[in-house]
N, C-alpha and C. Protein backbone atom coordinates (compact mmCIF):
# COMPACT_ATOMS: atom_id res chain seq x y z
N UNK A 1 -15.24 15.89 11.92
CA UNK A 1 -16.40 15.45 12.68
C UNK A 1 -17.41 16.58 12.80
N UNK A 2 -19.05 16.00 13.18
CA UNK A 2 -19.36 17.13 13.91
C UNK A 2 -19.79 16.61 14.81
N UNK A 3 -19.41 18.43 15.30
CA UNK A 3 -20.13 18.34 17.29
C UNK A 3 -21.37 19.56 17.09
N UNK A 4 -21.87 19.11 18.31
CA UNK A 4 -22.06 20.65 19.01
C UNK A 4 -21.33 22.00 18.95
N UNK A 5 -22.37 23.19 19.00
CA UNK A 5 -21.07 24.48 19.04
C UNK A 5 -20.93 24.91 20.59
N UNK A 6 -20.21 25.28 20.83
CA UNK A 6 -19.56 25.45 22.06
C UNK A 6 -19.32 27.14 21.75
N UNK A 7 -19.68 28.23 23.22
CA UNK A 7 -18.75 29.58 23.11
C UNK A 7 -17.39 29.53 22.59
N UNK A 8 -16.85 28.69 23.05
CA UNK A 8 -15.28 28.55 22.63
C UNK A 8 -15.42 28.66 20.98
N UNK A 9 -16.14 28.74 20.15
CA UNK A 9 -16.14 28.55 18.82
C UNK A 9 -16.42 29.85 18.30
N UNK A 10 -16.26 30.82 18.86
CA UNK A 10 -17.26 32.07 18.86
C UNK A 10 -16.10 32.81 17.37
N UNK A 11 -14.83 32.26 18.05
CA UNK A 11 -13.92 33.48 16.93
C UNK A 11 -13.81 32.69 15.31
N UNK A 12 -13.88 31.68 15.49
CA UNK A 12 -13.94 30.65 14.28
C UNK A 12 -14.80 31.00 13.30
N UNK A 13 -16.49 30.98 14.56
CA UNK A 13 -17.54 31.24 13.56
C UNK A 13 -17.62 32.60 12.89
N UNK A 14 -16.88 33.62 13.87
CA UNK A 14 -16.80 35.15 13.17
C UNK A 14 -16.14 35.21 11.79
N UNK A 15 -14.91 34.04 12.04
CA UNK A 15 -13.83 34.58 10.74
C UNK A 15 -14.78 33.43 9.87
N UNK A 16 -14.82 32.66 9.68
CA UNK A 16 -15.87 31.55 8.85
C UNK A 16 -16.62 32.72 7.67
N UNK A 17 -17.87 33.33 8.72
CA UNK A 17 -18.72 34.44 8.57
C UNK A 17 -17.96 35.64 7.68
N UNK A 18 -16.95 35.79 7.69
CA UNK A 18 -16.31 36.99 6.94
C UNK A 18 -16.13 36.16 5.71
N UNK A 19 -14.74 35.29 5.64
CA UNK A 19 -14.70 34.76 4.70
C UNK A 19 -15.44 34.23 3.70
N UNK A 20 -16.75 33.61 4.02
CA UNK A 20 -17.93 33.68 3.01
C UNK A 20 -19.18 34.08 2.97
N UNK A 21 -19.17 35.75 3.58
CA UNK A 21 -19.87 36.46 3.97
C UNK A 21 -20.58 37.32 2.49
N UNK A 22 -19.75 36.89 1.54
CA UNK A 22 -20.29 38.06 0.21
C UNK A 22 -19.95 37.13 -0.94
N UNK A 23 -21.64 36.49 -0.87
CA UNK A 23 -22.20 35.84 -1.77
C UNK A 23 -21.70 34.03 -1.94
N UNK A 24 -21.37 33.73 -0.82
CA UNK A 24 -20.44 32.64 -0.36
C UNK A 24 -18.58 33.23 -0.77
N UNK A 25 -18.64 34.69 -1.19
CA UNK A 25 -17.21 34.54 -1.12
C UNK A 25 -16.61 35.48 -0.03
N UNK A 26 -15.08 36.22 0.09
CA UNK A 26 -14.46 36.70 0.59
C UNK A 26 -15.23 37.80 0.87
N UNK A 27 -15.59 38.81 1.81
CA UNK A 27 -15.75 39.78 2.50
C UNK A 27 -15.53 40.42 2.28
N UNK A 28 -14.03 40.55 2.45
CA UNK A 28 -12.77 41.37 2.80
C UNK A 28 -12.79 42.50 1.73
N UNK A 29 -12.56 43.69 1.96
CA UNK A 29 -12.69 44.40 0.71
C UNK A 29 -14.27 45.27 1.01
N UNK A 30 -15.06 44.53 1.36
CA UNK A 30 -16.63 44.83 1.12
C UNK A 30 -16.53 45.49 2.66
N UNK A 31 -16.08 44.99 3.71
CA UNK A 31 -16.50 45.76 4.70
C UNK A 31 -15.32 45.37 5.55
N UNK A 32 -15.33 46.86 6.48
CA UNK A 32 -13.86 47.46 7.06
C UNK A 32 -14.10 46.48 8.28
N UNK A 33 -14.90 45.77 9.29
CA UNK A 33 -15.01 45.23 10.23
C UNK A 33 -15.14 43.78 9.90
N UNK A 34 -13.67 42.88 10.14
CA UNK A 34 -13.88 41.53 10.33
C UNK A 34 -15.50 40.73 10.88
N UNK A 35 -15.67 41.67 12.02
CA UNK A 35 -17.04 40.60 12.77
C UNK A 35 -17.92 41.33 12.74
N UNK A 36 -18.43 42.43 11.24
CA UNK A 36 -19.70 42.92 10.82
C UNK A 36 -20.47 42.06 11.05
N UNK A 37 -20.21 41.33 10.05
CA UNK A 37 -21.10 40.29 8.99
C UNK A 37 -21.74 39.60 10.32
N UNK A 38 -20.44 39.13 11.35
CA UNK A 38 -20.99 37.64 12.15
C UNK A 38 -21.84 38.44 13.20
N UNK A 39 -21.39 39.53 13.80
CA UNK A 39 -22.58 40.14 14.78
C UNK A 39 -23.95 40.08 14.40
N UNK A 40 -24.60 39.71 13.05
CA UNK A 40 -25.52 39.31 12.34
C UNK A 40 -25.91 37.97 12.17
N UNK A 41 -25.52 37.65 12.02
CA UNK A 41 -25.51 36.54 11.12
C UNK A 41 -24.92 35.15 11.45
N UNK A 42 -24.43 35.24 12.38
CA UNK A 42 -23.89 33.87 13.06
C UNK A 42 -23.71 34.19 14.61
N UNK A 43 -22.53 34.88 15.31
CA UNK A 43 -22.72 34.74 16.47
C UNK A 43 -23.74 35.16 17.31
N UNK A 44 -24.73 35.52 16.94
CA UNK A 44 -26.25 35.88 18.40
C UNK A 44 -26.51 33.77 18.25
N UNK A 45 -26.44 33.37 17.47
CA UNK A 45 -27.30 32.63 17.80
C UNK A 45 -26.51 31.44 18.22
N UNK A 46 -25.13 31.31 18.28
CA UNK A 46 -24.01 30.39 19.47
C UNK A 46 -24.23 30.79 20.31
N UNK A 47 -24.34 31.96 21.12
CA UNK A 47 -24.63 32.72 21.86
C UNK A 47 -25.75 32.55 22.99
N UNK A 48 -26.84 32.82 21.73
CA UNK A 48 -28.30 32.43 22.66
C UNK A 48 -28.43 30.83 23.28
N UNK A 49 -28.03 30.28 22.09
CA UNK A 49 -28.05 28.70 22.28
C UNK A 49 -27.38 27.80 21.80
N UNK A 50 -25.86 27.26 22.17
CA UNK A 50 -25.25 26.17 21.18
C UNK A 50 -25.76 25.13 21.00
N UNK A 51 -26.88 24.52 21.47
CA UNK A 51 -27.70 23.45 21.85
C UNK A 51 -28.01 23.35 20.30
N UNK A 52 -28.37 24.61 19.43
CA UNK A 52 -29.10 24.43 18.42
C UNK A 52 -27.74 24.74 17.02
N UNK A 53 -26.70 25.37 17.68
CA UNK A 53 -25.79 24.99 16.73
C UNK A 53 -24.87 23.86 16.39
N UNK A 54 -23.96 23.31 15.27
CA UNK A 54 -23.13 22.49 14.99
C UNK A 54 -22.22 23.24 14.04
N UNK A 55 -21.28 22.18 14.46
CA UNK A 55 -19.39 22.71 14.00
C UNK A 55 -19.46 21.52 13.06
N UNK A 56 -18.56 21.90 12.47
CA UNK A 56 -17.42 21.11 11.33
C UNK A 56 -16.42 21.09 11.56
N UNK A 57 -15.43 20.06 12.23
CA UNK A 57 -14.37 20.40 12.61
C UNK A 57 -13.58 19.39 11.73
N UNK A 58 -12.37 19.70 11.17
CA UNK A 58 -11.29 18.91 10.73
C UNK A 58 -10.08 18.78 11.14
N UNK A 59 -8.82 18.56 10.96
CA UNK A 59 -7.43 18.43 11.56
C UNK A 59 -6.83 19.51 11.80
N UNK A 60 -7.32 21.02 10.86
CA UNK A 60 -6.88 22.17 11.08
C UNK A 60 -8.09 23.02 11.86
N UNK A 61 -8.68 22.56 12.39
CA UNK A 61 -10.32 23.55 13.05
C UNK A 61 -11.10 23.29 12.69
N UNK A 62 -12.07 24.41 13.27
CA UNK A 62 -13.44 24.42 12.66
C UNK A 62 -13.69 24.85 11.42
N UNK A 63 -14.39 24.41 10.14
CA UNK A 63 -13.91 24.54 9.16
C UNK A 63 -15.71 24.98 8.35
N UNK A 64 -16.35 24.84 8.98
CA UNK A 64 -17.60 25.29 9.10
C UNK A 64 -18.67 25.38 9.72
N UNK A 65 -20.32 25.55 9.86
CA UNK A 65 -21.10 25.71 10.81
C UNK A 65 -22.27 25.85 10.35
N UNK A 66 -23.57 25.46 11.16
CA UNK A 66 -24.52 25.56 11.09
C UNK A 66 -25.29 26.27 12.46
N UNK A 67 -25.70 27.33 11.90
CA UNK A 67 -26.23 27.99 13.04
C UNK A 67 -27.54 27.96 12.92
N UNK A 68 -28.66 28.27 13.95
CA UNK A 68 -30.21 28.23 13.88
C UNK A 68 -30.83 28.27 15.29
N UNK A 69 -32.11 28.86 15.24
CA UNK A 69 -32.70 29.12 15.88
C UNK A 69 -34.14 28.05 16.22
N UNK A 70 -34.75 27.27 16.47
CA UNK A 70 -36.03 26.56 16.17
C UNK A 70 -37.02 26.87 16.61
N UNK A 71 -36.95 28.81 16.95
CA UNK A 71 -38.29 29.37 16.97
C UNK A 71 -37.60 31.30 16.63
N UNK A 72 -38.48 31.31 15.66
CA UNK A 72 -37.69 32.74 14.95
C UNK A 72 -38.49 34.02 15.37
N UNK A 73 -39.97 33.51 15.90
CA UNK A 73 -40.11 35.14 16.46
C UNK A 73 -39.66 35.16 17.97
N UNK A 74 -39.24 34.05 19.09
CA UNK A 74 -38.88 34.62 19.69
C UNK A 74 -36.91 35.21 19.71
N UNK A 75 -36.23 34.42 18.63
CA UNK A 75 -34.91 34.80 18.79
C UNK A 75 -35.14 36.24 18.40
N UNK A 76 -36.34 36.25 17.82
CA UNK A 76 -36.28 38.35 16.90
C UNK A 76 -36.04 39.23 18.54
N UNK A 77 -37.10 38.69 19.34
CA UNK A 77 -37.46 39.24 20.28
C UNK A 77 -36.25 39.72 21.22
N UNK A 78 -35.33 38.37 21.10
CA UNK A 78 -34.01 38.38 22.14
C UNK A 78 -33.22 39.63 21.28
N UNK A 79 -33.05 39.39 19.78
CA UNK A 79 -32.05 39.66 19.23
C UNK A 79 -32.35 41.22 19.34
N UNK A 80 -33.63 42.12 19.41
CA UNK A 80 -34.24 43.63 19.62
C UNK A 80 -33.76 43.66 21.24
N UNK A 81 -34.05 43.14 22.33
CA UNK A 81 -33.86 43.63 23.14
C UNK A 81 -32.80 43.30 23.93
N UNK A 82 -31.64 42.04 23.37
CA UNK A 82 -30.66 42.09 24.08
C UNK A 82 -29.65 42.10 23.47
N UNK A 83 -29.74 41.47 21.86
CA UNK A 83 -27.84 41.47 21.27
C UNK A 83 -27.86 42.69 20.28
N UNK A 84 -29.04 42.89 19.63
CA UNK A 84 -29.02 44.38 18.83
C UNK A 84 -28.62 45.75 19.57
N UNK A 85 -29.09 46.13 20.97
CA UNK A 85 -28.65 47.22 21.49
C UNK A 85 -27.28 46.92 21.82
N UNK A 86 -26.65 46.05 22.25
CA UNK A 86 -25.21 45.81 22.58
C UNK A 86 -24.14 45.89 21.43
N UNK A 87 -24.77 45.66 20.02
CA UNK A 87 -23.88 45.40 18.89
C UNK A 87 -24.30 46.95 18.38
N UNK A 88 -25.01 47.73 18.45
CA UNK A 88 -25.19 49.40 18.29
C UNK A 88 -24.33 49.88 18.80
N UNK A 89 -23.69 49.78 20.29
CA UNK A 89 -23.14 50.65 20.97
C UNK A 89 -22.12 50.52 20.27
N UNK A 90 -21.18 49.80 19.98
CA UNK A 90 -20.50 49.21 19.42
C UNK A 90 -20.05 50.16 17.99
N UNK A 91 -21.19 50.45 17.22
CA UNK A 91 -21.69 50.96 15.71
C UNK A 91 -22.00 51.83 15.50
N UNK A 92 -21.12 53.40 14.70
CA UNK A 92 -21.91 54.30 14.50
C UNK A 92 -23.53 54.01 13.70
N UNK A 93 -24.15 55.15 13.91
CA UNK A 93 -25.01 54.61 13.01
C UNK A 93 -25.23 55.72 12.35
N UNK A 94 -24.26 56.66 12.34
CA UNK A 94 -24.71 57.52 10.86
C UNK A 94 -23.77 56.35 9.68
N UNK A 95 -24.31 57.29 8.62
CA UNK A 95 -23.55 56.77 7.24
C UNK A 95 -22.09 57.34 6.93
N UNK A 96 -21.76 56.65 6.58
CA UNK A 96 -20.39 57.19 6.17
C UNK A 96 -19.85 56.90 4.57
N UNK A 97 -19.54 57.93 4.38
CA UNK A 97 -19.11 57.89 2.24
C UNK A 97 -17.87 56.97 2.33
N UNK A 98 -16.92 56.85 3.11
CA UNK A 98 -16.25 55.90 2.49
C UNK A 98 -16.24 54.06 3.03
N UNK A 99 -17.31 53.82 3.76
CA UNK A 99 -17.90 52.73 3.63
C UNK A 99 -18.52 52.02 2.35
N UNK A 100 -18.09 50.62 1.88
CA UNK A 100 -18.18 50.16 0.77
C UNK A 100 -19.84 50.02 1.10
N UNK A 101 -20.39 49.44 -0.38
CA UNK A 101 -22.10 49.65 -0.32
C UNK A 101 -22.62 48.40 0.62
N UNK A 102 -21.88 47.24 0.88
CA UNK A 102 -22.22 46.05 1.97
C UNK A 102 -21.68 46.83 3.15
N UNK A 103 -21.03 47.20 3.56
CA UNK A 103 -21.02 47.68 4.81
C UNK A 103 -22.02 48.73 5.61
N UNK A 104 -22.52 49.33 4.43
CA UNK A 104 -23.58 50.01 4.89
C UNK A 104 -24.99 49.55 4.83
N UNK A 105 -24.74 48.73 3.85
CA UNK A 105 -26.04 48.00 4.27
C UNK A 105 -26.30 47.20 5.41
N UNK A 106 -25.19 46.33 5.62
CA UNK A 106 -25.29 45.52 6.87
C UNK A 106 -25.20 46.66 8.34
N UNK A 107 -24.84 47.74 8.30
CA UNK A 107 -24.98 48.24 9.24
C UNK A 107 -26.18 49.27 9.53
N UNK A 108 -26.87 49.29 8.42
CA UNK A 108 -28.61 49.64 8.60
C UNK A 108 -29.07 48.53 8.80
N UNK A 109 -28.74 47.72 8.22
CA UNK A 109 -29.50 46.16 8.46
C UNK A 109 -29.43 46.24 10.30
N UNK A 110 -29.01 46.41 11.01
CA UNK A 110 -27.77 46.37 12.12
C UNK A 110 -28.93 46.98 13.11
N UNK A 111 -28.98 48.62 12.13
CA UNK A 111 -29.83 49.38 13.43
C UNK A 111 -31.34 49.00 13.13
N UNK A 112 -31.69 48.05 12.72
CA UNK A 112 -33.35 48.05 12.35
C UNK A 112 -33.69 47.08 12.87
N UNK A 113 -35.04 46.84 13.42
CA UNK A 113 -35.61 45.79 14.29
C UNK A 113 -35.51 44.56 13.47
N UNK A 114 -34.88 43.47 14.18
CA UNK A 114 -34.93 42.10 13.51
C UNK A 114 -36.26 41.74 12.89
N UNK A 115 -36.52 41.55 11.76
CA UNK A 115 -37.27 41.31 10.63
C UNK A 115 -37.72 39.77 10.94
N UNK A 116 -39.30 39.43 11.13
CA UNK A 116 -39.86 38.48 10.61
C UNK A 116 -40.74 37.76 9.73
N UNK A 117 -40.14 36.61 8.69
CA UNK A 117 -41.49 36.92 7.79
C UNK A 117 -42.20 36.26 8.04
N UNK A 118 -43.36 36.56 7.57
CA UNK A 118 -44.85 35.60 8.32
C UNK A 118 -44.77 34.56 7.69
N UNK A 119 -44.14 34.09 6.75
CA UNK A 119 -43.59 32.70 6.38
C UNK A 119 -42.89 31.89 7.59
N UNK A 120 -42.78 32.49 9.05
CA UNK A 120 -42.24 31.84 10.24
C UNK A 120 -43.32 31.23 10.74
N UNK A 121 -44.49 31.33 10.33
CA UNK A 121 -45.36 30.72 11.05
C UNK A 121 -45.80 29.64 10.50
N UNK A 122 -45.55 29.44 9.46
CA UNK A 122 -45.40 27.45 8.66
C UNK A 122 -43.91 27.01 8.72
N UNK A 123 -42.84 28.02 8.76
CA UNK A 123 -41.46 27.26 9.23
C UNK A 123 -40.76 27.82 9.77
N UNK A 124 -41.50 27.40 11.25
CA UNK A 124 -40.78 28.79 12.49
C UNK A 124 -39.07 28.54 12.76
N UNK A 125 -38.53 27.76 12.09
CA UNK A 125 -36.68 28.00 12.53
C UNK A 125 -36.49 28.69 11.59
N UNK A 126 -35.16 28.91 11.73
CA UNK A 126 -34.42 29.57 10.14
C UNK A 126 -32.86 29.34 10.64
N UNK A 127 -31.97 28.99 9.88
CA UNK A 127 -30.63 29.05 9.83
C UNK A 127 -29.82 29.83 8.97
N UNK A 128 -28.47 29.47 9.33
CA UNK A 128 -27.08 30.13 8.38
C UNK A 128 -26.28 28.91 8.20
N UNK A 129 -25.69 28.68 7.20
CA UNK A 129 -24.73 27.36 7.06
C UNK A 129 -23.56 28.07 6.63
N UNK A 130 -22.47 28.33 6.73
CA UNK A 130 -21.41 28.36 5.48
C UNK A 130 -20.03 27.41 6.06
N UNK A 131 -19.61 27.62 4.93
CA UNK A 131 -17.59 26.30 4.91
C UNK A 131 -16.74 27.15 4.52
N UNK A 132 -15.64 27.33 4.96
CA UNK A 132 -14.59 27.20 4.51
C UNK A 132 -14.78 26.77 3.19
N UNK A 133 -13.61 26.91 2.14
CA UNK A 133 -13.67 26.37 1.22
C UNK A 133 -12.38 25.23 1.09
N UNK A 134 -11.62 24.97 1.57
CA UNK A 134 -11.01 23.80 2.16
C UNK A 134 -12.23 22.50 2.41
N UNK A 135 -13.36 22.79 3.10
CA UNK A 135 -14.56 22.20 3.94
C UNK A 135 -15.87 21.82 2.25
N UNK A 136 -15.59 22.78 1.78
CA UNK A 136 -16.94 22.35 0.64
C UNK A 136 -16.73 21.24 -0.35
N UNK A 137 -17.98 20.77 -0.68
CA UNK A 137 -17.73 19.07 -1.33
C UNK A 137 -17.19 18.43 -0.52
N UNK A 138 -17.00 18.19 0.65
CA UNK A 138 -16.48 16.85 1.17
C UNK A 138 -17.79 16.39 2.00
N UNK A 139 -18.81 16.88 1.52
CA UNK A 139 -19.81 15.82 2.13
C UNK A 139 -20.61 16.79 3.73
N UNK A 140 -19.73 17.80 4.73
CA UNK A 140 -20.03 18.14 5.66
C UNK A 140 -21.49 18.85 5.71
N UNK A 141 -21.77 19.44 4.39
CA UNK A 141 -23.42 20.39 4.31
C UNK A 141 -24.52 19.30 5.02
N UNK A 142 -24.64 18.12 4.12
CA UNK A 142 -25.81 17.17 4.30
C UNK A 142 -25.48 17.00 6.14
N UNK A 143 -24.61 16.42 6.28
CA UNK A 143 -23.92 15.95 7.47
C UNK A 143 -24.56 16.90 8.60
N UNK A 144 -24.23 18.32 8.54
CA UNK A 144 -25.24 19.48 9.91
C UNK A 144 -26.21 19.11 9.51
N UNK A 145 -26.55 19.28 8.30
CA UNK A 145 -28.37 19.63 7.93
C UNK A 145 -28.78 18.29 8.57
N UNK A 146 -28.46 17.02 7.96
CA UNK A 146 -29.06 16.09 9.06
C UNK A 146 -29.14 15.77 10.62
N UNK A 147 -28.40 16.70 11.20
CA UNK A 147 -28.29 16.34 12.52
C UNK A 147 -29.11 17.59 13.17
N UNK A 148 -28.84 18.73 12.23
CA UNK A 148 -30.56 19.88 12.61
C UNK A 148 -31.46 19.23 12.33
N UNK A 149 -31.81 18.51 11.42
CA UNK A 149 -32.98 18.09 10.91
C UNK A 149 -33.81 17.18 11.90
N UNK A 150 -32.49 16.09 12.60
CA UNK A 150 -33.07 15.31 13.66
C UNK A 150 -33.18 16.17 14.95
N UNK A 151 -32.77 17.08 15.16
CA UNK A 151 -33.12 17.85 16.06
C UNK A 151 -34.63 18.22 16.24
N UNK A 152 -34.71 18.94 14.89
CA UNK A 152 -36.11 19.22 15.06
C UNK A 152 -37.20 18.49 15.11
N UNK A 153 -37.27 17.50 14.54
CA UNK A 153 -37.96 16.20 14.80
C UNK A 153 -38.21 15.76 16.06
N UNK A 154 -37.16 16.20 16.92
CA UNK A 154 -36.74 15.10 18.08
C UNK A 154 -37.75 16.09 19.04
N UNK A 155 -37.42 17.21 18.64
CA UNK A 155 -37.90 18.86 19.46
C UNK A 155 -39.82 19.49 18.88
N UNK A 156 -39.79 18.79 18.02
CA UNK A 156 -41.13 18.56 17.62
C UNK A 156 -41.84 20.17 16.72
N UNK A 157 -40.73 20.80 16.27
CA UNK A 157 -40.31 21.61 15.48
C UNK A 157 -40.73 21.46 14.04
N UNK A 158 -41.84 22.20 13.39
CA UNK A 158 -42.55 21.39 12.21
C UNK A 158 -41.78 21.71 11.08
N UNK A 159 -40.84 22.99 10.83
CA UNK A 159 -39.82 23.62 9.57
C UNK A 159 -39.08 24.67 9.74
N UNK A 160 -38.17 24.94 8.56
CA UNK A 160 -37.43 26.06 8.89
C UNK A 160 -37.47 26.44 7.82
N UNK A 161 -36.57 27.47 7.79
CA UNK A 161 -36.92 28.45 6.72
C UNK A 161 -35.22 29.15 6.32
N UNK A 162 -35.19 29.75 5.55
CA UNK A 162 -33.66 30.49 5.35
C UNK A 162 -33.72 31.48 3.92
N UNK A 163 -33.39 32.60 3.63
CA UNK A 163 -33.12 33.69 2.83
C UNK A 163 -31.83 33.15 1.83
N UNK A 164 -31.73 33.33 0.88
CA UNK A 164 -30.09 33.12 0.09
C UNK A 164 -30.14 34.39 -0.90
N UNK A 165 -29.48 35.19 -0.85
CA UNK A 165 -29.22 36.31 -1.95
C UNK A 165 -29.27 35.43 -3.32
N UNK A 166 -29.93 36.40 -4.14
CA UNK A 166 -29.93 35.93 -5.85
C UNK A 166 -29.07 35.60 -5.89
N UNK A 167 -27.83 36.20 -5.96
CA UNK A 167 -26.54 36.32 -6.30
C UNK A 167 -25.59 35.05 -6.15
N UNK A 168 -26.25 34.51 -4.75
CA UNK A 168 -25.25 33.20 -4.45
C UNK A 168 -25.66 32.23 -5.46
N UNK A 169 -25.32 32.04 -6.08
CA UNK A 169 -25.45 30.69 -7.18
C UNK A 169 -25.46 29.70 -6.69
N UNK A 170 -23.87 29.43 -5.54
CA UNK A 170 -23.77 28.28 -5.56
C UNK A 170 -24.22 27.59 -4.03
N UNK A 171 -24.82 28.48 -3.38
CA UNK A 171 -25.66 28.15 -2.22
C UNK A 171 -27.11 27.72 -2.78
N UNK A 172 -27.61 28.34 -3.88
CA UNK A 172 -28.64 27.67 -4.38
C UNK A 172 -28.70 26.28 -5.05
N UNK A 173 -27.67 26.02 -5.49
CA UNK A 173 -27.42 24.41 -6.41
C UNK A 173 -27.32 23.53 -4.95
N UNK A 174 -26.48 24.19 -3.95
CA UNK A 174 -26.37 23.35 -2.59
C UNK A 174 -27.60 22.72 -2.14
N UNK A 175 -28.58 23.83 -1.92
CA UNK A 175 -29.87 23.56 -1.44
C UNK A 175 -30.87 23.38 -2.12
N UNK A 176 -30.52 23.40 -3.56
CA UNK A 176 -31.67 22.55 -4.36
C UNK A 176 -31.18 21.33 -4.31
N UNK A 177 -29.98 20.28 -3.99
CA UNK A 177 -29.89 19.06 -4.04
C UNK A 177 -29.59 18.82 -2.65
N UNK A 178 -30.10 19.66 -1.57
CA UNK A 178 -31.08 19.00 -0.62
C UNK A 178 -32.32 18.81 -0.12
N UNK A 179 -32.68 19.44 -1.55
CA UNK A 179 -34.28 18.71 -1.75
C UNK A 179 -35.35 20.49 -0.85
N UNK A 180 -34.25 20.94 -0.75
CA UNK A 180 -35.23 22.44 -0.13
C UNK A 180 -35.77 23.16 -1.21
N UNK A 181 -36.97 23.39 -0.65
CA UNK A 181 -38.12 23.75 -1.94
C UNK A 181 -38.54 25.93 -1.69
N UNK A 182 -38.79 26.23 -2.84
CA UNK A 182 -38.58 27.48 -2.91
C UNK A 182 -40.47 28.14 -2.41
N UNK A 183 -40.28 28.73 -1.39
CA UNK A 183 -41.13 29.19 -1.22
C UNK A 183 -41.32 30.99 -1.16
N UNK A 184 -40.60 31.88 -1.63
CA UNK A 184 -40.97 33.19 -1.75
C UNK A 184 -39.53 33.35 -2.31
N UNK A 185 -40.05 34.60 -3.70
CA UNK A 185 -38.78 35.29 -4.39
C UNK A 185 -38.76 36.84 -4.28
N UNK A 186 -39.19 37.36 -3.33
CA UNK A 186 -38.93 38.71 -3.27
C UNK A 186 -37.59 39.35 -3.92
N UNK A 187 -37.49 40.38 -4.00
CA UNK A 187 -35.88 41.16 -5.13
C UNK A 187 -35.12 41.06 -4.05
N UNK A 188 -34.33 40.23 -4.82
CA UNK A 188 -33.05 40.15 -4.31
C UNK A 188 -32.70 39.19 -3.27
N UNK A 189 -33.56 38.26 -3.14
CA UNK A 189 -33.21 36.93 -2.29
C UNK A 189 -34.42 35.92 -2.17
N UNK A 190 -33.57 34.79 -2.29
CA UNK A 190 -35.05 33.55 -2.02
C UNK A 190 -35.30 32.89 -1.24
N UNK A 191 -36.02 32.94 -0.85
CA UNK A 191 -36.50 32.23 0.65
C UNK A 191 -36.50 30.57 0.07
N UNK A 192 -35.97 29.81 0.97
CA UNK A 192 -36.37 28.33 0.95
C UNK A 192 -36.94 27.74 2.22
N UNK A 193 -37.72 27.22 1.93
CA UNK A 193 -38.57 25.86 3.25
C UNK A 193 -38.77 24.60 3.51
N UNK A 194 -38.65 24.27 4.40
CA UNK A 194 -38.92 22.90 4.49
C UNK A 194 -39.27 21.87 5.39
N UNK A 195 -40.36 21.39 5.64
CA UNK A 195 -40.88 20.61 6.47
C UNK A 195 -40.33 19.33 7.71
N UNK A 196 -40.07 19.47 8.86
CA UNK A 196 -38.97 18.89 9.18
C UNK A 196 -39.21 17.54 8.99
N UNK A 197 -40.62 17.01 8.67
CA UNK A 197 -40.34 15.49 8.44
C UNK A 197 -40.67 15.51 7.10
């Protein structure tokens, strides 16, 4: 089914977040901290608001998620002055040589002011989706995306927006056959957009 995300979902969405944290695949290996990736990238925004997230849940858990925001310069705003200094303390922030090259990136990524692109201002949400791979092809992707989608509609929310590394292949075939259209290719990742009606 899906629901709503609930705090209670917080450790699910962390391990989710690892597991197809590098390039839709395994993590593990790439960086020494299970809940790098999700202190980024998924849990601020269960956090700020489950209102705007959804679960995938099946007979064994939560099995995937859709996280999002439906206004991205102010989550930047929250994420600089209330979950970024808390997830620092947390984080050295010198470098370290035997940190793999994703771990250090995500943890400069980490200490630097949440990034907005002025592409937020024709599609001020932006999300994260990923599955389990137990969870992929059975239909659950369309399934969140439509129930964000009526969200924003409902919330009067005109688009959103989302980043995918080159690299993910198969997050791009996902979201080209949901009809999300490519609006900026900067190196090394492509932005997609899309109008909520």
């Amino acid at each position: 089914m899906v629901r709503p995300g609930h705090l209670a979902d917080l450790p699910s969405v962390y391990e989710i977040c690892h597991v197809t944290g590098l390039n839709g695949g395994d993590a593990t290996g790439a960086v020494t901290n299970r809940q790098l990736l999700g202190h980024y990238f998924a849990a601020p925004y269960l956090v700020r608001d489950p209102s705007w997230c959804w679960m995938a849940a099946d007979d064994e858990g939560v099995a995937g998620y859709l996280v999002t925001t439906p206004d991205t310069r102010a989550f930047a705003a929250w994420m600089d002055a209330d979950w970024l200094p808390a997830v620092r303390s947390l984080l050295p922030a010198r470098d370290n040589p035997a940190w793999p090259p994703t771990e250090t990136w995500i943890r400069n990524v980490i200490q630097a002011p949440f990034p907005v692109p002025d592409l937020a201002a024709e599609y001020p949400a932006h999300l994260h989706i990923d599955f389990l791979p137990r969870a992929q092809g059975q239909g659950w992707g369309p399934r969140v995306l439509e129930a964000f989608r009526a969200k924003l509609r409902a919330e009067g929310v005109r688009g959103f927006h989302l980043g995918v590394a080159t690299a993910n292949e198969k997050a791009h075939r996902f979201y080209a056959r949901q009809g999300f259209r490519v609006i900026r290719e900067p190196p090394g990742v492509i932005y997609y957009g899309l109008k909520a009606d």
